[in-house]
C-alpha atoms as a PDB file:
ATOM      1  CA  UNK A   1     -12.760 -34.363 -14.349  1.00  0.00           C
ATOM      2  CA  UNK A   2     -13.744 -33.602 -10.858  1.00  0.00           C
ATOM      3  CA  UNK A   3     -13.574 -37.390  -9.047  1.00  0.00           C
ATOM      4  CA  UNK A   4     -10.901 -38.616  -7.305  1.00  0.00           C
ATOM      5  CA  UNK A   5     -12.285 -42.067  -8.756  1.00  0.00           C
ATOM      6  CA  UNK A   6     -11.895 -40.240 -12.405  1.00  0.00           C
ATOM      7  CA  UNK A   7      -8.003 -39.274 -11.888  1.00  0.00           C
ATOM      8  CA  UNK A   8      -6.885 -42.883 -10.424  1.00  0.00           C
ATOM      9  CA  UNK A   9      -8.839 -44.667 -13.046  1.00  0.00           C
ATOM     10  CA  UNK A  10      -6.620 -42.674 -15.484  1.00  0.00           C
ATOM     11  CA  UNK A  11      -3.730 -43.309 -13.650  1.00  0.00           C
ATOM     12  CA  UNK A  12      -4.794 -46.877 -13.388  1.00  0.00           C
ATOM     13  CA  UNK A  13      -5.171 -47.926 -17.287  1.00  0.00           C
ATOM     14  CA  UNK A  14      -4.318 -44.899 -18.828  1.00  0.00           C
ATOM     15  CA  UNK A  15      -1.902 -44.464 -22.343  1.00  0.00           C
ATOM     16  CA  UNK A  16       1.150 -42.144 -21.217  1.00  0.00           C
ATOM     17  CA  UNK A  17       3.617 -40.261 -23.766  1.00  0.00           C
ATOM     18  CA  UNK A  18       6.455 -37.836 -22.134  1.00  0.00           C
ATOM     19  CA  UNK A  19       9.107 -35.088 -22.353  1.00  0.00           C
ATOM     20  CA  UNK A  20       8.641 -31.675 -22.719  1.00  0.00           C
ATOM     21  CA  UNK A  21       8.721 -30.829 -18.833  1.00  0.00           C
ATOM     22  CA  UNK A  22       5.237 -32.564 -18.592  1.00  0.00           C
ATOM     23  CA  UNK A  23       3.232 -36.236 -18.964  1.00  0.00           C
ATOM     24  CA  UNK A  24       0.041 -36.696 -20.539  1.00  0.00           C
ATOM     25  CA  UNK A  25      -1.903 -39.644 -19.559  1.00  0.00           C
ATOM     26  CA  UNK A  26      -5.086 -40.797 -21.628  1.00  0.00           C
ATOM     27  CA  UNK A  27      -7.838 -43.299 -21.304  1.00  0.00           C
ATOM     28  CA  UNK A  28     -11.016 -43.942 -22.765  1.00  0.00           C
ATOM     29  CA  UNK A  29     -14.425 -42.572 -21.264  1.00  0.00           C
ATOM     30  CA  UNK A  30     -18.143 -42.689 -21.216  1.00  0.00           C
ATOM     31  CA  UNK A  31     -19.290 -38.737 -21.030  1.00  0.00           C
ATOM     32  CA  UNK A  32     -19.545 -38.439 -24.553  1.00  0.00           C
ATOM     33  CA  UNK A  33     -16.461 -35.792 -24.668  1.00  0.00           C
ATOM     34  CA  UNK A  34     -13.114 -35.014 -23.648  1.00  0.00           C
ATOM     35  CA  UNK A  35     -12.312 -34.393 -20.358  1.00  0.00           C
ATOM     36  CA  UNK A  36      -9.317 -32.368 -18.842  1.00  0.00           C
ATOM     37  CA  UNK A  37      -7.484 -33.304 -15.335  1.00  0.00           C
ATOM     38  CA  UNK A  38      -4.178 -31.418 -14.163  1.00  0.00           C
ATOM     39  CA  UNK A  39      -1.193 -32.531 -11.515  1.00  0.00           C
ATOM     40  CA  UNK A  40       0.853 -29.534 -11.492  1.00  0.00           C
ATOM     41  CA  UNK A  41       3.311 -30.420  -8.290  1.00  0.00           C
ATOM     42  CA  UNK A  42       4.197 -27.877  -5.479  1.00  0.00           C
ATOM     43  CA  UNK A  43       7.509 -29.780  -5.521  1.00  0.00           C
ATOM     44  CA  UNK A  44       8.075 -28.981  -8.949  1.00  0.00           C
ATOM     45  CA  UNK A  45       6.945 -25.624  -9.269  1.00  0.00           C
ATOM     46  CA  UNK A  46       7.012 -23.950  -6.333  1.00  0.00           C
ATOM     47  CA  UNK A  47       5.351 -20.197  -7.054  1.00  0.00           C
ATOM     48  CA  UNK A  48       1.606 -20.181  -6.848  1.00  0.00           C
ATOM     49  CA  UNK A  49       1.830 -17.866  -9.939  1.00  0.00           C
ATOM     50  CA  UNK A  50       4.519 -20.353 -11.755  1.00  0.00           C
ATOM     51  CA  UNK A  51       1.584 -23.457 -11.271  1.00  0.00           C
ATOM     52  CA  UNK A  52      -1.233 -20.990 -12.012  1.00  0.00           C
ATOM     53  CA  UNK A  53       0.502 -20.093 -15.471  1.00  0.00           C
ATOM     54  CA  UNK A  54       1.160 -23.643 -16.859  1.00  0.00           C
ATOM     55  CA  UNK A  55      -2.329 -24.166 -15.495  1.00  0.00           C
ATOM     56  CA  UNK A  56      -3.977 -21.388 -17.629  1.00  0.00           C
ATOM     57  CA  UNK A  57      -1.115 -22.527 -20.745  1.00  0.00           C
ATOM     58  CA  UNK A  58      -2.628 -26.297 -20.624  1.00  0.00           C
ATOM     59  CA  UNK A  59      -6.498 -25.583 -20.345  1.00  0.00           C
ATOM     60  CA  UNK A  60      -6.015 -23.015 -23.104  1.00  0.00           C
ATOM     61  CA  UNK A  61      -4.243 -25.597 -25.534  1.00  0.00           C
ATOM     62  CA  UNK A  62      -6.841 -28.033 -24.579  1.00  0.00           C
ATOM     63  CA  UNK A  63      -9.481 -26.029 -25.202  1.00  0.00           C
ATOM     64  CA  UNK A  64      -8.163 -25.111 -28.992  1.00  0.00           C
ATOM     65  CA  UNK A  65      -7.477 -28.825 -29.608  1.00  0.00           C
ATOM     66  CA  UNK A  66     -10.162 -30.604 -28.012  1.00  0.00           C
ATOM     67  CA  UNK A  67     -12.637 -31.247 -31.087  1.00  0.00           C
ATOM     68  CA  UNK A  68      -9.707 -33.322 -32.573  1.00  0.00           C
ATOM     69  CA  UNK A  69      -9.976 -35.904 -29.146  1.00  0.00           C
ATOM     70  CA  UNK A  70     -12.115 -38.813 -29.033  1.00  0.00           C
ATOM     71  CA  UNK A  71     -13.972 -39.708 -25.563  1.00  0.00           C
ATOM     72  CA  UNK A  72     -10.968 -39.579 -23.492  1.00  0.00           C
ATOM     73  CA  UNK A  73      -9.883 -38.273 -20.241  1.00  0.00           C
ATOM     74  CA  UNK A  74      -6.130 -36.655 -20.228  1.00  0.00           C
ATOM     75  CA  UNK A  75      -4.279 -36.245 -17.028  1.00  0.00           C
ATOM     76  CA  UNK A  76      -1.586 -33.688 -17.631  1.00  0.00           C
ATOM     77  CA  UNK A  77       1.158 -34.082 -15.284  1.00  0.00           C
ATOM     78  CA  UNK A  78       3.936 -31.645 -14.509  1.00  0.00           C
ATOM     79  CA  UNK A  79       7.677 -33.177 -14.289  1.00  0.00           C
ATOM     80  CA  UNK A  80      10.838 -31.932 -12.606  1.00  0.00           C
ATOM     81  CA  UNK A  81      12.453 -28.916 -14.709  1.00  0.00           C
ATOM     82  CA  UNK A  82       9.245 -27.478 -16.339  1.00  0.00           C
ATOM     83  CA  UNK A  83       9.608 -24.219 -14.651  1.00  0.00           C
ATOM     84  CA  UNK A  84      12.614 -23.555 -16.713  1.00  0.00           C
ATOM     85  CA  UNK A  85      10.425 -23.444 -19.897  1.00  0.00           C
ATOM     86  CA  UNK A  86       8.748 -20.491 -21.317  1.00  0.00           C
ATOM     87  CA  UNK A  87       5.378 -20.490 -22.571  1.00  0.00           C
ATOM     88  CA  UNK A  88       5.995 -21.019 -26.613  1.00  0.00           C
ATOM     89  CA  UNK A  89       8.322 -24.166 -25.010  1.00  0.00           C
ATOM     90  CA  UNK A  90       5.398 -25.529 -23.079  1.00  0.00           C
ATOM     91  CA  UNK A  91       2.625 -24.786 -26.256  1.00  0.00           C
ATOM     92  CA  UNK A  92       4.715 -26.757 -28.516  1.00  0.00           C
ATOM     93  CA  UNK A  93       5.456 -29.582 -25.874  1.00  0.00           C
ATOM     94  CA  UNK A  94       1.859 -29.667 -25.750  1.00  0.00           C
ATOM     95  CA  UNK A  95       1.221 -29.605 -29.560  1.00  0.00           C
ATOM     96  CA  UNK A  96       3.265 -32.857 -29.747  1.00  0.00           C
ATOM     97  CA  UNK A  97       1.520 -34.336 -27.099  1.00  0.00           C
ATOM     98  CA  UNK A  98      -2.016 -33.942 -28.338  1.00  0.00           C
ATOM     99  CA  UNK A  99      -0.785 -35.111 -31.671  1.00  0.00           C
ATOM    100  CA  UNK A 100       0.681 -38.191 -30.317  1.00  0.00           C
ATOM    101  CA  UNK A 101      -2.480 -38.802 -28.030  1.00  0.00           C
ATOM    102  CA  UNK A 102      -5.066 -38.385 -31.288  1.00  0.00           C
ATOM    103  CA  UNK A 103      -2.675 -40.669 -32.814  1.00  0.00           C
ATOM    104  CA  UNK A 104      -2.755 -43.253 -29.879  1.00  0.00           C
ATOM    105  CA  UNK A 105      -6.492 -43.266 -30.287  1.00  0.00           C
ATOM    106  CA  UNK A 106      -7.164 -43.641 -33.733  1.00  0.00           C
ATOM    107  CA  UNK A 107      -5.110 -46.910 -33.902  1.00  0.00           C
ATOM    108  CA  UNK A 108      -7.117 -48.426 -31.086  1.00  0.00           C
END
């Protein structure tokens, strides 16, 4: 996702499930794939390097899970306290995300 328009539309109707030091936010689109938007807050993590790694953790995860997504776009947002988390915290955080969001989308 690379449109302002694209991240507040998300924001806007989008499904959200939580915990794990990070939201995920998901709504339907019309590309004909998934699609992959991150928030990773200064306030919340303040080392470039810290937001670079949880950047470079999420895109990875996506990429290994995204054949299981519908035509969604997923905002991934970055909550207070997720820079206490190492990376096998933040995979499996993100392993019961995805599930949840697959499972989200298969009921509607």
């Amino acid at each position: 996702m690379n449109h302002p328009g694209d991240f507040s539309r998300v924001f806007r109707q989008g499904k959200r499930t939580g915990g794990g030091g990070l939201t995920v936010i998901s709504v339907e689109n019309t590309v004909g794939h998934p699609r992959l938007g991150l928030a990773i807050a200064k306030k919340h993590i303040k080392l470039a390097t810290g937001r670079n790694r949880l950047k470079r953790i999420i895109r990875e995860s996506f990429r290994q899970h995204q054949s299981a997504f519908p035509n969604i776009d997923i905002v991934v947002l970055s909550r207070p306290g997720v820079n206490q988390r190492d990376n096998a915290q933040i995979w499996a955080a993100l392993e019961r995300h995805w599930l949840t969001v697959v499972a989200q989308w298969q009921k509607s």
